[in-house]
PDB file of N, CA and C in Angstrom:
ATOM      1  N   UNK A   1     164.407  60.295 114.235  1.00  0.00           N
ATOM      2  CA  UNK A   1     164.250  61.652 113.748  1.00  0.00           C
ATOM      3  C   UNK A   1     164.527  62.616 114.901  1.00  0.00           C
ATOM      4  N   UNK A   2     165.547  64.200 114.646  1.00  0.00           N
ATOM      5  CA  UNK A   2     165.767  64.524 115.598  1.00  0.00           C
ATOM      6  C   UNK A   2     164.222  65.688 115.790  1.00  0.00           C
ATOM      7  N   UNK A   3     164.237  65.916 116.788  1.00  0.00           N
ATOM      8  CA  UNK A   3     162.548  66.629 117.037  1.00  0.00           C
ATOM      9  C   UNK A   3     163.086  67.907 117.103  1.00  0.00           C
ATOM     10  N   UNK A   4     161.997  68.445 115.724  1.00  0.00           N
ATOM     11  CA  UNK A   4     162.196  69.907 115.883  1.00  0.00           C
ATOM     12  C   UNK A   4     160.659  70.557 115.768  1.00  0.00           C
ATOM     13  N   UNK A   5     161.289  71.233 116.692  1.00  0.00           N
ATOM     14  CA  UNK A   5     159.533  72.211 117.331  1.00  0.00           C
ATOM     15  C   UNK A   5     159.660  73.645 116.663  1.00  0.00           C
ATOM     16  N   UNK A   6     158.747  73.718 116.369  1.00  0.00           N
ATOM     17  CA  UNK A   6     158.332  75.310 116.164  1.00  0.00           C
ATOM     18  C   UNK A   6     156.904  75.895 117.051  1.00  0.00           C
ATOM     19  N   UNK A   7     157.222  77.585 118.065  1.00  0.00           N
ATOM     20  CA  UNK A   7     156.141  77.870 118.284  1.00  0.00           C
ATOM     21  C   UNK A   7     156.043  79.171 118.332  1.00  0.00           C
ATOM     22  N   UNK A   8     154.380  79.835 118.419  1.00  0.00           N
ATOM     23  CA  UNK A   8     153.614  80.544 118.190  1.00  0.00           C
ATOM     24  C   UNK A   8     152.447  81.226 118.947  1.00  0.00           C
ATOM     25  N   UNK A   9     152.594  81.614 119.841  1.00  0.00           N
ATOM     26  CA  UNK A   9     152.232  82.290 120.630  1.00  0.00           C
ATOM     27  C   UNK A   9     152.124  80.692 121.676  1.00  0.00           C
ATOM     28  N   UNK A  10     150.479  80.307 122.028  1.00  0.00           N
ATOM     29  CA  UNK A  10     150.093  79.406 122.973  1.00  0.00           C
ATOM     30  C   UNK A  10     149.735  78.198 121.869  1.00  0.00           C
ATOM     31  N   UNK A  11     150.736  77.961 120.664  1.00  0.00           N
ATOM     32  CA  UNK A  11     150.613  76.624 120.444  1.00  0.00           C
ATOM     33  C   UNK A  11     152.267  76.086 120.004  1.00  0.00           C
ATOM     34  N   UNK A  12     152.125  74.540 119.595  1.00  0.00           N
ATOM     35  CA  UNK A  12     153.562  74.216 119.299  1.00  0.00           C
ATOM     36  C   UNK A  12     153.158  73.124 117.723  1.00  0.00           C
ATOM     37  N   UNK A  13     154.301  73.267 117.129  1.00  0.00           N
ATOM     38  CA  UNK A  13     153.901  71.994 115.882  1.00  0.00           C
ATOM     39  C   UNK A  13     155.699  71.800 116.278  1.00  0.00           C
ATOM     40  N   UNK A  14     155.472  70.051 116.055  1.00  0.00           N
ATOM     41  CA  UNK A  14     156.120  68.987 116.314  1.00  0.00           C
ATOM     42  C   UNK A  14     156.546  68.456 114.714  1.00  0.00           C
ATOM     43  N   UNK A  15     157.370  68.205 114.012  1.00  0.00           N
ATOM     44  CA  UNK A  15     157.808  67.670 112.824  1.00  0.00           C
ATOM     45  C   UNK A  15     157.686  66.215 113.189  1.00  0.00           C
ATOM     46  N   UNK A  16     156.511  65.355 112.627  1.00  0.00           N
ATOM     47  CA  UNK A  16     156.939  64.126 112.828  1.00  0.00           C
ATOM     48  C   UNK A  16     157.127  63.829 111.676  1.00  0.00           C
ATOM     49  N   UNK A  17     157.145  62.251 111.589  1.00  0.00           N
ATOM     50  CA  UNK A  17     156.736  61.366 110.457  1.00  0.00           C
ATOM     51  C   UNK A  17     155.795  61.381 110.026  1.00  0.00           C
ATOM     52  N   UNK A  18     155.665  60.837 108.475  1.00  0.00           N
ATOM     53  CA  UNK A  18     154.356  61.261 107.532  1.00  0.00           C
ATOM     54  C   UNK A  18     153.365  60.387 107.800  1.00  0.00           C
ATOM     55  N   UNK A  19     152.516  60.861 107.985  1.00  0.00           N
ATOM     56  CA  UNK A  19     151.049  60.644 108.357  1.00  0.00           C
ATOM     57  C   UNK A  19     149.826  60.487 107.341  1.00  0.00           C
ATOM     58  N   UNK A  20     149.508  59.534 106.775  1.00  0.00           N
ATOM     59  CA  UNK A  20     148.274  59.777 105.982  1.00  0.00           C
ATOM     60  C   UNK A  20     146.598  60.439 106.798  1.00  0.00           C
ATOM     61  N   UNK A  21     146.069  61.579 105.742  1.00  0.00           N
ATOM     62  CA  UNK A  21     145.276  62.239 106.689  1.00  0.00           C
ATOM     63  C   UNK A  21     143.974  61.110 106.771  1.00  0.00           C
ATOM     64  N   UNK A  22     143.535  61.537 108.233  1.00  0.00           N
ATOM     65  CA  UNK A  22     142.512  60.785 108.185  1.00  0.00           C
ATOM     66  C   UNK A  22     141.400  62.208 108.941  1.00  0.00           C
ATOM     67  N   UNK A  23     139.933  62.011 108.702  1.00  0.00           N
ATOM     68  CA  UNK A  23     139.540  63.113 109.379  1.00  0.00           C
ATOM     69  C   UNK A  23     139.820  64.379 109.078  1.00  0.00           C
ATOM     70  N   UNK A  24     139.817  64.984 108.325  1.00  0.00           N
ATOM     71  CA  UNK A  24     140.557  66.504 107.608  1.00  0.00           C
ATOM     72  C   UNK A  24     139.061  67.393 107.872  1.00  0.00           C
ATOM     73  N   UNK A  25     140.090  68.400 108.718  1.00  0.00           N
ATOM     74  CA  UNK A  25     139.096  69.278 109.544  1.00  0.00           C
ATOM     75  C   UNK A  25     138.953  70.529 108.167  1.00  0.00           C
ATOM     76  N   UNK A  26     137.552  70.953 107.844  1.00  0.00           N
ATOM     77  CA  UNK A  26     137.101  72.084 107.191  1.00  0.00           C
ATOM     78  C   UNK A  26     138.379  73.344 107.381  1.00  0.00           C
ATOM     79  N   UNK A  27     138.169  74.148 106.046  1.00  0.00           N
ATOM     80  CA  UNK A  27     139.250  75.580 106.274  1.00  0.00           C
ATOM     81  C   UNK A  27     137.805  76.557 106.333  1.00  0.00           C
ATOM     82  N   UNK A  28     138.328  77.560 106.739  1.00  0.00           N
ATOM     83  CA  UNK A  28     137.972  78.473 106.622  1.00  0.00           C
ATOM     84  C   UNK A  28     137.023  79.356 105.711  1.00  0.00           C
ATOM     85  N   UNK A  29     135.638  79.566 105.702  1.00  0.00           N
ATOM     86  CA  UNK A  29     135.136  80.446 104.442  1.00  0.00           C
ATOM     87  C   UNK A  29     135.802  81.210 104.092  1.00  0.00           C
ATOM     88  N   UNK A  30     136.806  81.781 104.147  1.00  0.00           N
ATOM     89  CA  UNK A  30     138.015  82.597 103.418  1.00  0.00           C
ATOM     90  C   UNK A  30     139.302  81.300 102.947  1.00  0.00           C
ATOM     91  N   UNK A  31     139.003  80.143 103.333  1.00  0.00           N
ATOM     92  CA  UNK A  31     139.984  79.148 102.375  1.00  0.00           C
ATOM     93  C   UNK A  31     141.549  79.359 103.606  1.00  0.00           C
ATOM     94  N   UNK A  32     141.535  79.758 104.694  1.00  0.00           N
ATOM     95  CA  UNK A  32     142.587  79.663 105.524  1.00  0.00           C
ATOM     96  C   UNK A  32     142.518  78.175 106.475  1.00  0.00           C
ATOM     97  N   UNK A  33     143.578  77.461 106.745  1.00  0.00           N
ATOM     98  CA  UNK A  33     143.760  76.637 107.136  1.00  0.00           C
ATOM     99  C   UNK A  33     143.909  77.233 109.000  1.00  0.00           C
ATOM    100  N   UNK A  34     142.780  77.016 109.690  1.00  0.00           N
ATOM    101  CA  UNK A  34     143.224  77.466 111.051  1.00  0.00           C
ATOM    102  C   UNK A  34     143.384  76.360 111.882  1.00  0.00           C
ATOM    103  N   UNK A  35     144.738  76.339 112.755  1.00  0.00           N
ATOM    104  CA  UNK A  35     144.901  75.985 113.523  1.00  0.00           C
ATOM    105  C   UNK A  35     144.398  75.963 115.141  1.00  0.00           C
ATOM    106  N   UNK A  36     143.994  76.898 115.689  1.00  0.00           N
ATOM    107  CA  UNK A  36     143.541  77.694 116.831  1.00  0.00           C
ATOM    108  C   UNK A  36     143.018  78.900 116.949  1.00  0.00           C
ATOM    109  N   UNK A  37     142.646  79.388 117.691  1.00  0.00           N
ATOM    110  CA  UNK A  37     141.844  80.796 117.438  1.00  0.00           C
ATOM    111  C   UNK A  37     142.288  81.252 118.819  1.00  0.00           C
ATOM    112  N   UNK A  38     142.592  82.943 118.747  1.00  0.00           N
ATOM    113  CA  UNK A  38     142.349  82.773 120.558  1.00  0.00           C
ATOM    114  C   UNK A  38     141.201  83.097 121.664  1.00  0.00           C
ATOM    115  N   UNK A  39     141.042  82.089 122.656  1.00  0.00           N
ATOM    116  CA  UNK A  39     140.147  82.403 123.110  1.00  0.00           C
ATOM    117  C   UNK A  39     139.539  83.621 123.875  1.00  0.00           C
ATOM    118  N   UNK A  40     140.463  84.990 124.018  1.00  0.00           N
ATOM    119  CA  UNK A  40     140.147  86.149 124.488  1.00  0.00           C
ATOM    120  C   UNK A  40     140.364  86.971 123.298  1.00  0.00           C
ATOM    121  N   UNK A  41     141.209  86.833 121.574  1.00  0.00           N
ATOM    122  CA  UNK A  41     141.253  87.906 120.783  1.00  0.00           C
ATOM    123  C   UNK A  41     140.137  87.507 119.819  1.00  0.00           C
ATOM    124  N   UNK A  42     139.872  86.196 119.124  1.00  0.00           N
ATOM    125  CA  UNK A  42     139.443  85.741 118.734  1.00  0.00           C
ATOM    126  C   UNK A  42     140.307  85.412 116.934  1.00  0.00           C
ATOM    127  N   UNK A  43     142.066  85.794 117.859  1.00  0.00           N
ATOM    128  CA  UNK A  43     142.752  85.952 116.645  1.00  0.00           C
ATOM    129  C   UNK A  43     143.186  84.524 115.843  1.00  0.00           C
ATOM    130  N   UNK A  44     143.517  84.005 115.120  1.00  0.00           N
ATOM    131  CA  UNK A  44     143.959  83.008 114.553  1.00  0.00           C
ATOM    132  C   UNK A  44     145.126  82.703 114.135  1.00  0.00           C
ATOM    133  N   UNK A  45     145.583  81.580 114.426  1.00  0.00           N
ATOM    134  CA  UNK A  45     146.709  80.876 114.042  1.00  0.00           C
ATOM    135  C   UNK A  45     146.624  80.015 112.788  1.00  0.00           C
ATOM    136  N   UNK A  46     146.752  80.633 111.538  1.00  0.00           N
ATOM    137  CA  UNK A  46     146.305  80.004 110.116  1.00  0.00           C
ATOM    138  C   UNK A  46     147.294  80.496 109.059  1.00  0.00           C
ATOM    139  N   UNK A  47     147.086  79.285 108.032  1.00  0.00           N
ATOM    140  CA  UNK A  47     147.584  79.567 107.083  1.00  0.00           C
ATOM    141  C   UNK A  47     147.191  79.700 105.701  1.00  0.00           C
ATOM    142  N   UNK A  48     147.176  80.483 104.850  1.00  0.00           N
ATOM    143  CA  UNK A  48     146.607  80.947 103.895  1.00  0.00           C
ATOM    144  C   UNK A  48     147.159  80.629 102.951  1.00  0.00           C
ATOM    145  N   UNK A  49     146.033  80.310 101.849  1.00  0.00           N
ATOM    146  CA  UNK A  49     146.818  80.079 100.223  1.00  0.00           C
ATOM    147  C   UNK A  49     146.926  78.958  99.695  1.00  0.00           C
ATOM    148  N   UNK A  50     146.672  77.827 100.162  1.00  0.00           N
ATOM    149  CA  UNK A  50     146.494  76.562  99.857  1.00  0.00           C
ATOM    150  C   UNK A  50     148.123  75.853 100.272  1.00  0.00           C
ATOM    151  N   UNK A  51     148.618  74.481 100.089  1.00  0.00           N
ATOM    152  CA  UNK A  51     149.231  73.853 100.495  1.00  0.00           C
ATOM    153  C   UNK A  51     149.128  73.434 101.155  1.00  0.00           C
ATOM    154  N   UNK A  52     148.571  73.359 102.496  1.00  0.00           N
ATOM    155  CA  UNK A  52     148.532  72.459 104.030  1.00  0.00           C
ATOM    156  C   UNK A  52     147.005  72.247 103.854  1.00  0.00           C
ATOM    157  N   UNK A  53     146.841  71.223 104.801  1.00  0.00           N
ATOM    158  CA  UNK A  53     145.730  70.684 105.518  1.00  0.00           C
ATOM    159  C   UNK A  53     146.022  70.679 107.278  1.00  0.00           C
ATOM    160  N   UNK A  54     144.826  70.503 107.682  1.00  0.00           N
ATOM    161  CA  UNK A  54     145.011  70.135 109.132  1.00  0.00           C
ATOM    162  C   UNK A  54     143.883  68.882 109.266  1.00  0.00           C
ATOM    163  N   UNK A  55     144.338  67.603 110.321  1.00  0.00           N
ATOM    164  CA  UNK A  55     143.215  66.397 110.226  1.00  0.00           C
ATOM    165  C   UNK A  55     143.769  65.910 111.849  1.00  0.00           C
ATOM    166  N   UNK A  56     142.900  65.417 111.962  1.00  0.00           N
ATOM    167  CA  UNK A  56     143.036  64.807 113.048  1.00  0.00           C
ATOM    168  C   UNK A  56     142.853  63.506 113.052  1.00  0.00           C
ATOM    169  N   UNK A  57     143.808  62.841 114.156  1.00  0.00           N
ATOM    170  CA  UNK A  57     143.582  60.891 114.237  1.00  0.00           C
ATOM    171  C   UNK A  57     144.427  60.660 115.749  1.00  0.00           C
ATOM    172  N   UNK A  58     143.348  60.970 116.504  1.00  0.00           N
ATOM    173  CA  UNK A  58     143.693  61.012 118.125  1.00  0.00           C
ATOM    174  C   UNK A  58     144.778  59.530 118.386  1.00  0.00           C
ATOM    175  N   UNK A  59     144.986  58.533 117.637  1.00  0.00           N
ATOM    176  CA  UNK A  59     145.578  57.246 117.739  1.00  0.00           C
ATOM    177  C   UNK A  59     146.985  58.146 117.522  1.00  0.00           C
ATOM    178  N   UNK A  60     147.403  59.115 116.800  1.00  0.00           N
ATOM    179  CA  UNK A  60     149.085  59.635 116.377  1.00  0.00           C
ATOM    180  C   UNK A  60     149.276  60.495 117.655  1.00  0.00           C
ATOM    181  N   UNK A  61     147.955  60.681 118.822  1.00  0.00           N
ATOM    182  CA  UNK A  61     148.519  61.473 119.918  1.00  0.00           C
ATOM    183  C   UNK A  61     148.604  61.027 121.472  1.00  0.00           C
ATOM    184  N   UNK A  62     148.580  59.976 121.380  1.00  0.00           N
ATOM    185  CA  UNK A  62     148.230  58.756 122.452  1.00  0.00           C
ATOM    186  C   UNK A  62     149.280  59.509 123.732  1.00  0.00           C
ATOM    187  N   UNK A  63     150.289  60.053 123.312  1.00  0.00           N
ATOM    188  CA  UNK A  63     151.051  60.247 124.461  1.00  0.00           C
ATOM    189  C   UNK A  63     150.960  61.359 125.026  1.00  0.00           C
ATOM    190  N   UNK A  64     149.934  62.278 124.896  1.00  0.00           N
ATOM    191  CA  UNK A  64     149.892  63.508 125.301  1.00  0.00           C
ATOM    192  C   UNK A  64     148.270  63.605 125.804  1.00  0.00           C
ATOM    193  N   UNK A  65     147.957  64.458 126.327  1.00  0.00           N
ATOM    194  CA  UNK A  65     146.583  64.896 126.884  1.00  0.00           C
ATOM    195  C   UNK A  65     145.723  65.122 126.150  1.00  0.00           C
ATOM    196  N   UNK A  66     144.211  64.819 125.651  1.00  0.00           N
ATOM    197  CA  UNK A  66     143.441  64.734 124.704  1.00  0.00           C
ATOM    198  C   UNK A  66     143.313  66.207 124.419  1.00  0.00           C
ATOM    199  N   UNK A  67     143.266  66.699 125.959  1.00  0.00           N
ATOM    200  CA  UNK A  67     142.825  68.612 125.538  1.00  0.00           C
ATOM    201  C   UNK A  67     144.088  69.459 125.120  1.00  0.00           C
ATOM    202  N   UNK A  68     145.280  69.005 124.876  1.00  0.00           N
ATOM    203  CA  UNK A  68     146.604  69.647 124.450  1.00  0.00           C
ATOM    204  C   UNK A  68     146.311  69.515 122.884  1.00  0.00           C
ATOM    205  N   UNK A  69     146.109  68.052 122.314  1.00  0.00           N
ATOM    206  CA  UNK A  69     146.435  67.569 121.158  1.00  0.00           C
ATOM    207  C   UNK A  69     145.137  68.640 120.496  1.00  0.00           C
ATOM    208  N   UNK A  70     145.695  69.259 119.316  1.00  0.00           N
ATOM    209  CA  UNK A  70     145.374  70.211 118.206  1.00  0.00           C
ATOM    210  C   UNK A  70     144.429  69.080 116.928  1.00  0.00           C
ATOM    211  N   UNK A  71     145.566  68.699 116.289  1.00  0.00           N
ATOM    212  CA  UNK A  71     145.311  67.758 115.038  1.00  0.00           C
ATOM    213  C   UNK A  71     146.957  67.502 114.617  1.00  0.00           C
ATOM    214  N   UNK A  72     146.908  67.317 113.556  1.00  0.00           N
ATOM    215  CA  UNK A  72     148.088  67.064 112.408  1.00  0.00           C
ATOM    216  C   UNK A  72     148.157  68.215 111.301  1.00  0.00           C
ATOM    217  N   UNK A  73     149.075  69.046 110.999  1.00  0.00           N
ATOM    218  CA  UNK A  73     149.123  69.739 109.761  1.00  0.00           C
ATOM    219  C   UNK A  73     150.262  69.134 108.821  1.00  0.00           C
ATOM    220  N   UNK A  74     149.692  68.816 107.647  1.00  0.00           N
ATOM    221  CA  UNK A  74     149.782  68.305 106.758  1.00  0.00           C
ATOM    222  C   UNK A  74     150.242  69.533 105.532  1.00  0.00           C
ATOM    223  N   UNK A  75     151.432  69.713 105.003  1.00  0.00           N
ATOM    224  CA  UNK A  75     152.188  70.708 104.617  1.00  0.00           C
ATOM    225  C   UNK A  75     153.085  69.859 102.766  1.00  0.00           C
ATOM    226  N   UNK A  76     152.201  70.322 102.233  1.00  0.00           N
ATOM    227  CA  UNK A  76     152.399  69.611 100.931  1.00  0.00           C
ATOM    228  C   UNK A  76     153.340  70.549  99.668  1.00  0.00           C
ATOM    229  N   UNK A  77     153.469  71.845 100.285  1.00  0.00           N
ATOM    230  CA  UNK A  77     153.746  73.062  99.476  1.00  0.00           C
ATOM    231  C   UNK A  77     155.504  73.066  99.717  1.00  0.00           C
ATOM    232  N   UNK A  78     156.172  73.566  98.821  1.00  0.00           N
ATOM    233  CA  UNK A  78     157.376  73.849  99.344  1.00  0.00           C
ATOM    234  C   UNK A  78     157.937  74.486 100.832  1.00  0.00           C
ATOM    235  N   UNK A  79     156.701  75.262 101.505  1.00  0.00           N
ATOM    236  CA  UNK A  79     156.801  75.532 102.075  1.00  0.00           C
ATOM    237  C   UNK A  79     154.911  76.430 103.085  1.00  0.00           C
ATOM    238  N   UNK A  80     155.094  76.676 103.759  1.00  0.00           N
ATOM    239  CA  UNK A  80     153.625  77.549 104.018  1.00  0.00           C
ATOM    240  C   UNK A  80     153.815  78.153 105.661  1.00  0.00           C
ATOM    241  N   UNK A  81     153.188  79.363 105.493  1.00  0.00           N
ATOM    242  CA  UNK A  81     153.378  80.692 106.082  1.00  0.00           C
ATOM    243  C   UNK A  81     152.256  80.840 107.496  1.00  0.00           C
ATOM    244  N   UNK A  82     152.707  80.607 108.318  1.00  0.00           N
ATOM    245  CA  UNK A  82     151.867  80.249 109.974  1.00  0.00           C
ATOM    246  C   UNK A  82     151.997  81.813 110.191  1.00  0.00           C
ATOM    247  N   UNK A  83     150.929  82.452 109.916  1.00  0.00           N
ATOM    248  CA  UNK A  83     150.300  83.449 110.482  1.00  0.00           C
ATOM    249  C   UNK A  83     149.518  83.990 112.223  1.00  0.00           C
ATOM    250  N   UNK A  84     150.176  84.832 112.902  1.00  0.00           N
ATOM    251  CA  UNK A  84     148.860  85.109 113.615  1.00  0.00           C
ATOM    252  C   UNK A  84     149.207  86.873 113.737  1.00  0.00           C
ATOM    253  N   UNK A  85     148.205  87.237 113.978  1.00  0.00           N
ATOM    254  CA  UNK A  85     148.140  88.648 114.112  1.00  0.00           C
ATOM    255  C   UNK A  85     149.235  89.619 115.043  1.00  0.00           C
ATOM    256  N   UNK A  86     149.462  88.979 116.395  1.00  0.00           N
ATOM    257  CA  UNK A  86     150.360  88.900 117.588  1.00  0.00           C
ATOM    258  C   UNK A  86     151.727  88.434 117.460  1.00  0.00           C
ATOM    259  N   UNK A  87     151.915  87.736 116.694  1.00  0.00           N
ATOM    260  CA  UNK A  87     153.313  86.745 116.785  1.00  0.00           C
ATOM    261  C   UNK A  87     153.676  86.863 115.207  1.00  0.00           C
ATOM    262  N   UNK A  88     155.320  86.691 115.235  1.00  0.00           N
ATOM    263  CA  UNK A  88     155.841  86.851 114.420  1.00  0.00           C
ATOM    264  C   UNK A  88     155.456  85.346 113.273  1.00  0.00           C
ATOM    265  N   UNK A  89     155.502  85.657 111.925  1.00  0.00           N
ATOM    266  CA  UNK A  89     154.920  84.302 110.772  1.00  0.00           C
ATOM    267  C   UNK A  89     156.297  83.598 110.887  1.00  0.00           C
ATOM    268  N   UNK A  90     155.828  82.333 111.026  1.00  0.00           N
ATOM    269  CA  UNK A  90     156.690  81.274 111.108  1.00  0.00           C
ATOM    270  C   UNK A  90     157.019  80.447 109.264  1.00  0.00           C
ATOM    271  N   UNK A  91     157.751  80.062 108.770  1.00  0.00           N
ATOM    272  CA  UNK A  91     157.516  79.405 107.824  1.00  0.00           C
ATOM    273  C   UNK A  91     158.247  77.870 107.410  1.00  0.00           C
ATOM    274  N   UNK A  92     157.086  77.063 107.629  1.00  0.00           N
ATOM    275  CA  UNK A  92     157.149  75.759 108.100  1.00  0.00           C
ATOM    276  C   UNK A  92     157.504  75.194 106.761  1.00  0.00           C
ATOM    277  N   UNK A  93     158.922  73.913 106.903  1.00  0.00           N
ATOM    278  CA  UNK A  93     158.840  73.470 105.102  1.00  0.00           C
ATOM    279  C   UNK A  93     157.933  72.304 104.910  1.00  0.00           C
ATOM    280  N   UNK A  94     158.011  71.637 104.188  1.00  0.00           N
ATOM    281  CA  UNK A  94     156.904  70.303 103.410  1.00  0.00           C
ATOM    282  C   UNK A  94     157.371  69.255 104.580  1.00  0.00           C
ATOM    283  N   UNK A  95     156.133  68.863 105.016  1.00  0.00           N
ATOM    284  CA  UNK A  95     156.148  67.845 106.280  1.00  0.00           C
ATOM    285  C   UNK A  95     154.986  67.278 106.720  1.00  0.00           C
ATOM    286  N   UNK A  96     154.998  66.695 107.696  1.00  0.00           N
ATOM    287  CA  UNK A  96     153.856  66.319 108.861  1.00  0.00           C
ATOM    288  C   UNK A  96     154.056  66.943 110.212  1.00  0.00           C
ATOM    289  N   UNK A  97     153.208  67.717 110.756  1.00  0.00           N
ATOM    290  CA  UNK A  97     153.478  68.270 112.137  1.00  0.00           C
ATOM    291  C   UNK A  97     152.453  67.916 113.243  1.00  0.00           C
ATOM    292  N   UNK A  98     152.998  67.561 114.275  1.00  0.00           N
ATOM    293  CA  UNK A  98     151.706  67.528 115.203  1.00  0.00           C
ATOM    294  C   UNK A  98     151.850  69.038 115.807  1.00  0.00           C
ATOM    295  N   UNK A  99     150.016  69.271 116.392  1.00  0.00           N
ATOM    296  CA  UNK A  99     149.728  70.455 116.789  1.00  0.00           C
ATOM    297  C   UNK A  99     149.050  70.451 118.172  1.00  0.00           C
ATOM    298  N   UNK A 100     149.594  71.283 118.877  1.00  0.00           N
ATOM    299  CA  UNK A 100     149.140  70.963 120.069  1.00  0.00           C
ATOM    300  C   UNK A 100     149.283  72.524 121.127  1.00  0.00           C
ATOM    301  N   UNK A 101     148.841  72.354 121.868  1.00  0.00           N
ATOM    302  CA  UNK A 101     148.551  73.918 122.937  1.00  0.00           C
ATOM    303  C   UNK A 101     149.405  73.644 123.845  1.00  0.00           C
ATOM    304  N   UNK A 102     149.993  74.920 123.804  1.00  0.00           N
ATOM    305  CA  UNK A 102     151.010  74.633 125.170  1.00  0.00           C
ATOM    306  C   UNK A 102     150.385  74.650 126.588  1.00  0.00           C
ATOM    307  N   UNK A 103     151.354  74.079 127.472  1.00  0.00           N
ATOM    308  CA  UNK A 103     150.378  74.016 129.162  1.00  0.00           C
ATOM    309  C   UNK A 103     151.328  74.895 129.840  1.00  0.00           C
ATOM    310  N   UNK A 104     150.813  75.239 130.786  1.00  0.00           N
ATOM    311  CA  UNK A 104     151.755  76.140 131.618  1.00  0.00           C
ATOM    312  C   UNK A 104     151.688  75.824 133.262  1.00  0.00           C
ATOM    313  N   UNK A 105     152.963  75.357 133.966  1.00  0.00           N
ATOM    314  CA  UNK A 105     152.646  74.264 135.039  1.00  0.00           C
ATOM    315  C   UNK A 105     152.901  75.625 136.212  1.00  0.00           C
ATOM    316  N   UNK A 106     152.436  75.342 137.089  1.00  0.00           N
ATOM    317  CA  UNK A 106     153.073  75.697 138.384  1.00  0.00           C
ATOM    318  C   UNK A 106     153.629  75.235 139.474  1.00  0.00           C
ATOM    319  N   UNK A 107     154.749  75.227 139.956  1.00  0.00           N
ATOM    320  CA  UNK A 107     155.227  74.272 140.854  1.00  0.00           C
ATOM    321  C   UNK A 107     154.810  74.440 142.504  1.00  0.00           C
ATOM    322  N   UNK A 108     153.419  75.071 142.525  1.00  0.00           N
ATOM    323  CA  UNK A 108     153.524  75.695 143.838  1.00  0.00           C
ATOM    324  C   UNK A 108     152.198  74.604 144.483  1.00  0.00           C
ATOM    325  N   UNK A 109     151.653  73.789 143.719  1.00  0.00           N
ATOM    326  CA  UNK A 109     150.948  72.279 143.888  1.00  0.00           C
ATOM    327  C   UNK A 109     149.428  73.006 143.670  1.00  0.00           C
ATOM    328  N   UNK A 110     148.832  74.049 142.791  1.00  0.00           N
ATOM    329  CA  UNK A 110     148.331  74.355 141.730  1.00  0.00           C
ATOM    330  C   UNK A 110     148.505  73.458 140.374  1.00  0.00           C
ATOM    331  N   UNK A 111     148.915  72.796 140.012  1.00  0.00           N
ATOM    332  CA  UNK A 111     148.920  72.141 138.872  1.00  0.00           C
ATOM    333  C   UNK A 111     149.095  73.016 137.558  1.00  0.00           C
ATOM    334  N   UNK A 112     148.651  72.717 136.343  1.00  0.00           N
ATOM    335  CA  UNK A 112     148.985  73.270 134.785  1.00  0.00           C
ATOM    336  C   UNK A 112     147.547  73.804 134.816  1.00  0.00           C
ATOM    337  N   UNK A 113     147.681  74.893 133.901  1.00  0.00           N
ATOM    338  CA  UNK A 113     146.546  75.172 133.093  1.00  0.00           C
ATOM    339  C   UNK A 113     147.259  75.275 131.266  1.00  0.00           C
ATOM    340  N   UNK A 114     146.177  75.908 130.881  1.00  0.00           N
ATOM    341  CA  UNK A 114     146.507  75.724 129.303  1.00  0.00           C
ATOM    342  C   UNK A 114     146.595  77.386 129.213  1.00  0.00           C
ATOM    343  N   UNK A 115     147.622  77.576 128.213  1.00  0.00           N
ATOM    344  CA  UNK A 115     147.938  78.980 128.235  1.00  0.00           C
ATOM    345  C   UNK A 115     147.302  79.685 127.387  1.00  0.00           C
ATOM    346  N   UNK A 116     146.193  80.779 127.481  1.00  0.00           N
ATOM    347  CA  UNK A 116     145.480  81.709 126.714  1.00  0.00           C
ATOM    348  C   UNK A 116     145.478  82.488 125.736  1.00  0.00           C
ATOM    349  N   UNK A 117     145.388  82.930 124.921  1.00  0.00           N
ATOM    350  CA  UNK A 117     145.656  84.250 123.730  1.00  0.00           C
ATOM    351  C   UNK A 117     144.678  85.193 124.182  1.00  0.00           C
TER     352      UNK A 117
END
């Protein structure tokens, strides 16, 4: 599969292969599917209206850093509408995506941190 990324302010979703959910993280008392929140706006990266899920199964993220890996969004709708307040809506079609936070490295032997909202 060729890898196609989509991103959104300080996160990324990954198109993988289909994934049965395991672990399916709660939505929102308003019924929004959130992905991330940010930690200085307190804005959200969600999607509204039903169609997706988000779940997690740390075994589908083995190759990446436990504190990067998000979950899985799970996208059952023809399509569904990645919202955040800051960033332009993305609209993701029917899939499996991994979700994950972007890092931001420095080459000056400081190392990565994780990039903020």
């Amino acid at each position: 599969m060729t890898a196609r990324l989509y991103a959104q302010g300080d996160i990324i979703l990954e198109l993988v292969e289909d994934a049965t959910p395991h672990r399916i993280e709660p939505n929102d008392p308003d019924g929004a599917v959130v992905l991330a929140r940010g930690e200085l706006t307190g804005h959200r990266h969600a999607i509204y209206g039903g169609g997706a899920m988000l779940f997690r199964d740390d075994a589908l993220a083995r190759d990446m850093p436990p504190a990067l890996y998000i979950g899985h969004l799970k996208v059952n709708a023809p399509s569904a509408e990645l919202r955040h307040e800051e960033h332009a809506t993305i609209s993701l079609p029917t899939g499996t995506y991994r979700v994950r936070r972007q890092q931001e490295w420095e080459w000056e032997g400081r190392g990565s941190q994780l990039i903020l909202e």
